[in-house]
PDB file of N, CA and C in Angstrom:
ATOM      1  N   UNK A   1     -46.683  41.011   3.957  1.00  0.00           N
ATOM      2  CA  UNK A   1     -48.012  40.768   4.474  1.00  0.00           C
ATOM      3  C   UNK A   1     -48.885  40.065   3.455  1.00  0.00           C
ATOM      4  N   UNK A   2     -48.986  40.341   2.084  1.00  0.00           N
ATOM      5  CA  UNK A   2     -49.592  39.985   1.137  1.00  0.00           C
ATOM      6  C   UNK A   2     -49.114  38.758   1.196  1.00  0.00           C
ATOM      7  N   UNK A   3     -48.112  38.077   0.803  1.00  0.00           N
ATOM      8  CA  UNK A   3     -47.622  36.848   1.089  1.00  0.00           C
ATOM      9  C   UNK A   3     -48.524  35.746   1.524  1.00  0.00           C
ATOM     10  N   UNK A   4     -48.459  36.331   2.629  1.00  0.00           N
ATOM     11  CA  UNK A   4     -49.003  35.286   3.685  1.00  0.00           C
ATOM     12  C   UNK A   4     -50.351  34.966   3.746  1.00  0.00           C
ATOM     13  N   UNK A   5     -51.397  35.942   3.009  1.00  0.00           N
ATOM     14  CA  UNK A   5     -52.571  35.801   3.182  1.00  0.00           C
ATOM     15  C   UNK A   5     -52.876  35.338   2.044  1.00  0.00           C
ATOM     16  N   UNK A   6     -51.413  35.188   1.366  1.00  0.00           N
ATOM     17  CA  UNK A   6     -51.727  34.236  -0.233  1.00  0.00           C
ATOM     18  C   UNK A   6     -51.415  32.975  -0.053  1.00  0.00           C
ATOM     19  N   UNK A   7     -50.495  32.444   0.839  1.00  0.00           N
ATOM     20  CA  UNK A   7     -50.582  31.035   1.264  1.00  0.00           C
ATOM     21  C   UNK A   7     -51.458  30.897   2.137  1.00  0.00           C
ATOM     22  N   UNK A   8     -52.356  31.932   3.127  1.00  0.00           N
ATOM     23  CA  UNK A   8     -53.498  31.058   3.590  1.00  0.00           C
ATOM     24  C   UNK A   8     -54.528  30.703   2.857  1.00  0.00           C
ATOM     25  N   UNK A   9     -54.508  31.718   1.537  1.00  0.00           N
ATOM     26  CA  UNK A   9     -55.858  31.470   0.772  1.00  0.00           C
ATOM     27  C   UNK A   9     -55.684  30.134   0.064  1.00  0.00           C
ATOM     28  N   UNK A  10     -53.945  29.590  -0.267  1.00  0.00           N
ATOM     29  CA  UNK A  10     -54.204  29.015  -0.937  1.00  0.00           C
ATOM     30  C   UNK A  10     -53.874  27.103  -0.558  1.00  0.00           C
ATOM     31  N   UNK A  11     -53.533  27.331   1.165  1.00  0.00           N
ATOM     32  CA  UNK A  11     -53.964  26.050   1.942  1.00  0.00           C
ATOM     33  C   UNK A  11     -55.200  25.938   2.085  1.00  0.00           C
ATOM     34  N   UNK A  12     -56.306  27.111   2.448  1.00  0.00           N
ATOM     35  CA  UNK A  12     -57.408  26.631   3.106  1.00  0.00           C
ATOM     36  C   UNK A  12     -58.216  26.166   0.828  1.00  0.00           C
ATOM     37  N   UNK A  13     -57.957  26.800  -0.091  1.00  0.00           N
ATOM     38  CA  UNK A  13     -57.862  26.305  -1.149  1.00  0.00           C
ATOM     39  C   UNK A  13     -58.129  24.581  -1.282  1.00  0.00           C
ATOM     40  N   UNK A  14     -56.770  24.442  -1.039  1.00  0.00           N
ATOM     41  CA  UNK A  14     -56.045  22.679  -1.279  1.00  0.00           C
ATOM     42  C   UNK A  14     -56.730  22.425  -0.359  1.00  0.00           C
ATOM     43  N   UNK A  15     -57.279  22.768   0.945  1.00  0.00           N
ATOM     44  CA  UNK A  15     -58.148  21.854   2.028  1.00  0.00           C
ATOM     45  C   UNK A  15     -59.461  21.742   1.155  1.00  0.00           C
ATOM     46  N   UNK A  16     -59.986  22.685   0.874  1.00  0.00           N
ATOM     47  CA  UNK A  16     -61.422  22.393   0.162  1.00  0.00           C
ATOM     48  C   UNK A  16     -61.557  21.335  -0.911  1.00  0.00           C
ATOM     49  N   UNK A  17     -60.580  21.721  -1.847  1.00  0.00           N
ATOM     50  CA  UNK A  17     -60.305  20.403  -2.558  1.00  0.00           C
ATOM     51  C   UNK A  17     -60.296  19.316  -1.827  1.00  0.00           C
ATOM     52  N   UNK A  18     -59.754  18.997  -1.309  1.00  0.00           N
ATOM     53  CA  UNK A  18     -59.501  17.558  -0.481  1.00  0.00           C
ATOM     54  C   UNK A  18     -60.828  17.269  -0.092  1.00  0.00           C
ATOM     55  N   UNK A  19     -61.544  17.869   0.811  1.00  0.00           N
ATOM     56  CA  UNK A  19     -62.699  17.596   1.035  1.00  0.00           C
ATOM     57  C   UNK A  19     -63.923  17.633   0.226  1.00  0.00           C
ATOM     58  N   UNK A  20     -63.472  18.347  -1.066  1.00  0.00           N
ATOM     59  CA  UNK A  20     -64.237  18.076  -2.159  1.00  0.00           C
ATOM     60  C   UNK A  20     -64.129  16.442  -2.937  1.00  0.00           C
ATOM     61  N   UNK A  21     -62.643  16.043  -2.880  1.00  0.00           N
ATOM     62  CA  UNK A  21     -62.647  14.391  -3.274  1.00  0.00           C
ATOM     63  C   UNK A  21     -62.840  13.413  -2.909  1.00  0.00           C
ATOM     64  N   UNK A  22     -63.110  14.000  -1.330  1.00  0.00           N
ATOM     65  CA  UNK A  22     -63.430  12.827  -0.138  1.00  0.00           C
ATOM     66  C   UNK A  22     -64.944  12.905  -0.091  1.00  0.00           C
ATOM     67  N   UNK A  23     -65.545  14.300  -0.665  1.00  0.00           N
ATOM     68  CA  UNK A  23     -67.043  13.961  -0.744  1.00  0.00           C
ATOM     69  C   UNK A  23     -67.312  13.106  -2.075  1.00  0.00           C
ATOM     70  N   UNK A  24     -66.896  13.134  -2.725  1.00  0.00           N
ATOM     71  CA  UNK A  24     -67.190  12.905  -4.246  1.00  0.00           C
ATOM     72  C   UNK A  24     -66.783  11.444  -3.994  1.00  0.00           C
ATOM     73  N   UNK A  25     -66.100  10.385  -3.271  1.00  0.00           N
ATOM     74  CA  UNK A  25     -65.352   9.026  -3.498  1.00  0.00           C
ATOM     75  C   UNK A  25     -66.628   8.558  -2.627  1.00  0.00           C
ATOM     76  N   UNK A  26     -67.118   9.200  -1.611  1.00  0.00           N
ATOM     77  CA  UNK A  26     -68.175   9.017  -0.631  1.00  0.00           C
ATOM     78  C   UNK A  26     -69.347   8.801  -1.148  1.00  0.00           C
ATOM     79  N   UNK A  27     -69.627   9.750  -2.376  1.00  0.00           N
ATOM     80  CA  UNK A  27     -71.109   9.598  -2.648  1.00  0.00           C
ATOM     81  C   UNK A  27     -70.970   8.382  -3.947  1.00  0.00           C
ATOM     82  N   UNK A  28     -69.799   8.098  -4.610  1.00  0.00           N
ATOM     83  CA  UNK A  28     -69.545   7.432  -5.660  1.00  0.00           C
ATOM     84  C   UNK A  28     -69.428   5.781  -5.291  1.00  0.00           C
ATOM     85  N   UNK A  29     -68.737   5.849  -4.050  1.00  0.00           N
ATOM     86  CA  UNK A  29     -68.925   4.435  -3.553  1.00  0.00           C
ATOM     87  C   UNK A  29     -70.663   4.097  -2.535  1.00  0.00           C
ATOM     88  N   UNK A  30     -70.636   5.185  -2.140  1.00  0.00           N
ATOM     89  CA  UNK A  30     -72.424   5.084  -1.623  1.00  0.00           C
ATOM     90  C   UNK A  30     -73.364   4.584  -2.646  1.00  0.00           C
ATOM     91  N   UNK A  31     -73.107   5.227  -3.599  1.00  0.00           N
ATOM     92  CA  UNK A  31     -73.927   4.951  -5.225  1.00  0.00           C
ATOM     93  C   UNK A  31     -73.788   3.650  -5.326  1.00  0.00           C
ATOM     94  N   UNK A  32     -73.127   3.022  -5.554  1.00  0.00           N
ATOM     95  CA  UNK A  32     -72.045   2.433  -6.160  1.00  0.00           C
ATOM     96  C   UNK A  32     -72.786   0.649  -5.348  1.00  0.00           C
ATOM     97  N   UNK A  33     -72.900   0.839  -4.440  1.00  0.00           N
ATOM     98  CA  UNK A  33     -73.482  -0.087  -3.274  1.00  0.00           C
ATOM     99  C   UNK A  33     -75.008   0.187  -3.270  1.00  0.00           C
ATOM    100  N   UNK A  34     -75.856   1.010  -3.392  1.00  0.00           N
ATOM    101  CA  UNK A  34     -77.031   1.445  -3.469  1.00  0.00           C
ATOM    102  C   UNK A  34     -77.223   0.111  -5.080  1.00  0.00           C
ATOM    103  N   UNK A  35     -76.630   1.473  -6.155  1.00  0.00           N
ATOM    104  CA  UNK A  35     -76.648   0.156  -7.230  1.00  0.00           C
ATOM    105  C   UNK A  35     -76.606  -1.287  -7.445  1.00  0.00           C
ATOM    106  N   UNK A  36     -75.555  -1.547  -6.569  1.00  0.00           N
ATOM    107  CA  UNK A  36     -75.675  -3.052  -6.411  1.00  0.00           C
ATOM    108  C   UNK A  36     -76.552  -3.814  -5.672  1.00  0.00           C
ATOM    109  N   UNK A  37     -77.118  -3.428  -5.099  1.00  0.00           N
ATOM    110  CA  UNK A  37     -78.055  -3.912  -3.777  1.00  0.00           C
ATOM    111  C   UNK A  37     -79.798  -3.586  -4.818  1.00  0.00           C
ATOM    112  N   UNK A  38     -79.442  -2.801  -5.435  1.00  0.00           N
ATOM    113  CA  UNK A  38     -81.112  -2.839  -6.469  1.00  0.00           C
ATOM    114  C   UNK A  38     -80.887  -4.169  -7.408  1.00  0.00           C
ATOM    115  N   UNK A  39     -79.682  -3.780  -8.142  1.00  0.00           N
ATOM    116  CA  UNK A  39     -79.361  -5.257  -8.672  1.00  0.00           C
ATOM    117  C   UNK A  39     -79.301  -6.573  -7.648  1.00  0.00           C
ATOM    118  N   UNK A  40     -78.965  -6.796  -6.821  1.00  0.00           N
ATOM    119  CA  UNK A  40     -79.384  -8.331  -5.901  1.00  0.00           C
ATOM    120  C   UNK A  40     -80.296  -8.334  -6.266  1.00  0.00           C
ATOM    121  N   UNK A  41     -81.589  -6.831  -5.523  1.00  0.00           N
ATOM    122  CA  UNK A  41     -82.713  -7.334  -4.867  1.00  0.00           C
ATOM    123  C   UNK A  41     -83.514  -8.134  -6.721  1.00  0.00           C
ATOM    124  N   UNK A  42     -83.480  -7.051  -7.489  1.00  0.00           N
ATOM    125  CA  UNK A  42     -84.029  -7.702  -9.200  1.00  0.00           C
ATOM    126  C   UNK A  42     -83.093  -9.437  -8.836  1.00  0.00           C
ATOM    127  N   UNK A  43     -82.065  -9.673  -8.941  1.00  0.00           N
ATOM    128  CA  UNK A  43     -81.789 -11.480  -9.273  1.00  0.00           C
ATOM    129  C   UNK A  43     -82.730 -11.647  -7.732  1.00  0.00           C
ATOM    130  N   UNK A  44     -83.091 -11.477  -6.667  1.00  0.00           N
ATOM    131  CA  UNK A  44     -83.539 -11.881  -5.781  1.00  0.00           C
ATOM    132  C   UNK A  44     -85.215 -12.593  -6.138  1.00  0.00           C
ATOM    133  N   UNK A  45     -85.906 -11.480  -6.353  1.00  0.00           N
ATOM    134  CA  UNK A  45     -87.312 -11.511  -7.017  1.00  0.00           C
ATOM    135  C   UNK A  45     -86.984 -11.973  -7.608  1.00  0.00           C
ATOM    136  N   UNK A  46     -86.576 -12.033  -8.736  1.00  0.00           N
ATOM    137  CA  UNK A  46     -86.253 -13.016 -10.340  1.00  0.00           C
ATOM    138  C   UNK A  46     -86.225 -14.565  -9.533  1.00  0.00           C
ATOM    139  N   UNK A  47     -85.316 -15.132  -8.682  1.00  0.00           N
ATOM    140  CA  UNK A  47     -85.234 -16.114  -8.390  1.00  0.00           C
ATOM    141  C   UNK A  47     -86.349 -16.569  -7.880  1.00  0.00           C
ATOM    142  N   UNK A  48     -87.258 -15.667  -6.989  1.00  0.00           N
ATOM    143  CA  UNK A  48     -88.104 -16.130  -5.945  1.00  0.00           C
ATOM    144  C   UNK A  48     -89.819 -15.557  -7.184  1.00  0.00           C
ATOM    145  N   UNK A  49     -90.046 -15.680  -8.317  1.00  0.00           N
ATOM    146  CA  UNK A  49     -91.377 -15.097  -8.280  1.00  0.00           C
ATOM    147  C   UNK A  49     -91.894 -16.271  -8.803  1.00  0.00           C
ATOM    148  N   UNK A  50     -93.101 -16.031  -8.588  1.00  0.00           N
ATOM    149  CA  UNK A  50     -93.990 -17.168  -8.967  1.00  0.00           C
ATOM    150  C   UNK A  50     -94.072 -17.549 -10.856  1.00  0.00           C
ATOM    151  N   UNK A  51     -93.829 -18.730 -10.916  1.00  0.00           N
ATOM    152  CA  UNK A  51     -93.459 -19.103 -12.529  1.00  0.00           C
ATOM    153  C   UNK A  51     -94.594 -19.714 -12.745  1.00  0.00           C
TER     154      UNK A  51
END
Protein backbone atom coordinates (compact mmCIF):
# COMPACT_ATOMS: atom_id res chain seq x y z
CA UNK A 1 0.00 0.00 0.00
CA UNK A 2 2.78 2.36 0.96
CA UNK A 3 4.25 1.79 -2.39
CA UNK A 4 1.86 3.14 -4.28
CA UNK A 5 1.10 6.27 -2.57
CA UNK A 6 4.90 6.76 -3.00
CA UNK A 7 4.72 6.66 -6.71
CA UNK A 8 1.69 8.84 -6.64
CA UNK A 9 3.45 11.36 -4.57
CA UNK A 10 6.16 11.13 -6.63
CA UNK A 11 4.38 11.49 -10.35
CA UNK A 12 2.11 14.16 -9.22
CA UNK A 13 5.95 15.51 -7.86
CA UNK A 14 7.58 15.28 -11.57
CA UNK A 15 4.13 16.86 -12.85
CA UNK A 16 4.70 19.97 -10.73
CA UNK A 17 8.05 20.24 -11.86
CA UNK A 18 7.15 20.21 -15.35
CA UNK A 19 4.77 22.80 -14.90
CA UNK A 20 7.10 24.61 -12.88
CA UNK A 21 9.58 24.80 -16.23
CA UNK A 22 6.88 25.50 -18.49
CA UNK A 23 6.04 28.45 -16.19
CA UNK A 24 9.47 29.66 -15.84
CA UNK A 25 10.37 29.34 -20.09
CA UNK A 26 6.89 31.35 -20.27
CA UNK A 27 7.69 34.16 -18.16
CA UNK A 28 11.49 34.15 -19.48
CA UNK A 29 10.54 34.33 -23.06
CA UNK A 30 7.54 36.88 -22.12
CA UNK A 31 10.41 38.98 -20.51
CA UNK A 32 12.50 38.42 -22.98
CA UNK A 33 10.09 40.13 -25.80
CA UNK A 34 8.78 42.79 -23.31
CA UNK A 35 12.68 43.65 -23.23
CA UNK A 36 13.07 43.85 -26.66
CA UNK A 37 10.16 45.82 -27.64
CA UNK A 38 11.41 48.69 -24.82
CA UNK A 39 14.60 48.45 -26.70
CA UNK A 40 12.87 49.12 -30.40
CA UNK A 41 10.64 51.55 -28.89
CA UNK A 42 14.30 53.71 -27.28
CA UNK A 43 16.05 53.14 -31.27
CA UNK A 44 12.42 54.21 -32.34
CA UNK A 45 12.31 57.72 -30.45
CA UNK A 46 16.07 57.97 -30.92
CA UNK A 47 15.41 57.86 -34.66
CA UNK A 48 12.30 59.99 -34.68
CA UNK A 49 13.17 63.00 -31.95
CA UNK A 50 13.55 66.29 -32.76
CA UNK A 51 17.48 67.23 -33.37
Amino acid sequence: MSGRSEADAAAKHAKWLENGVALRAFFYIFGTHVFAGFVWLLFYLGQHAQK
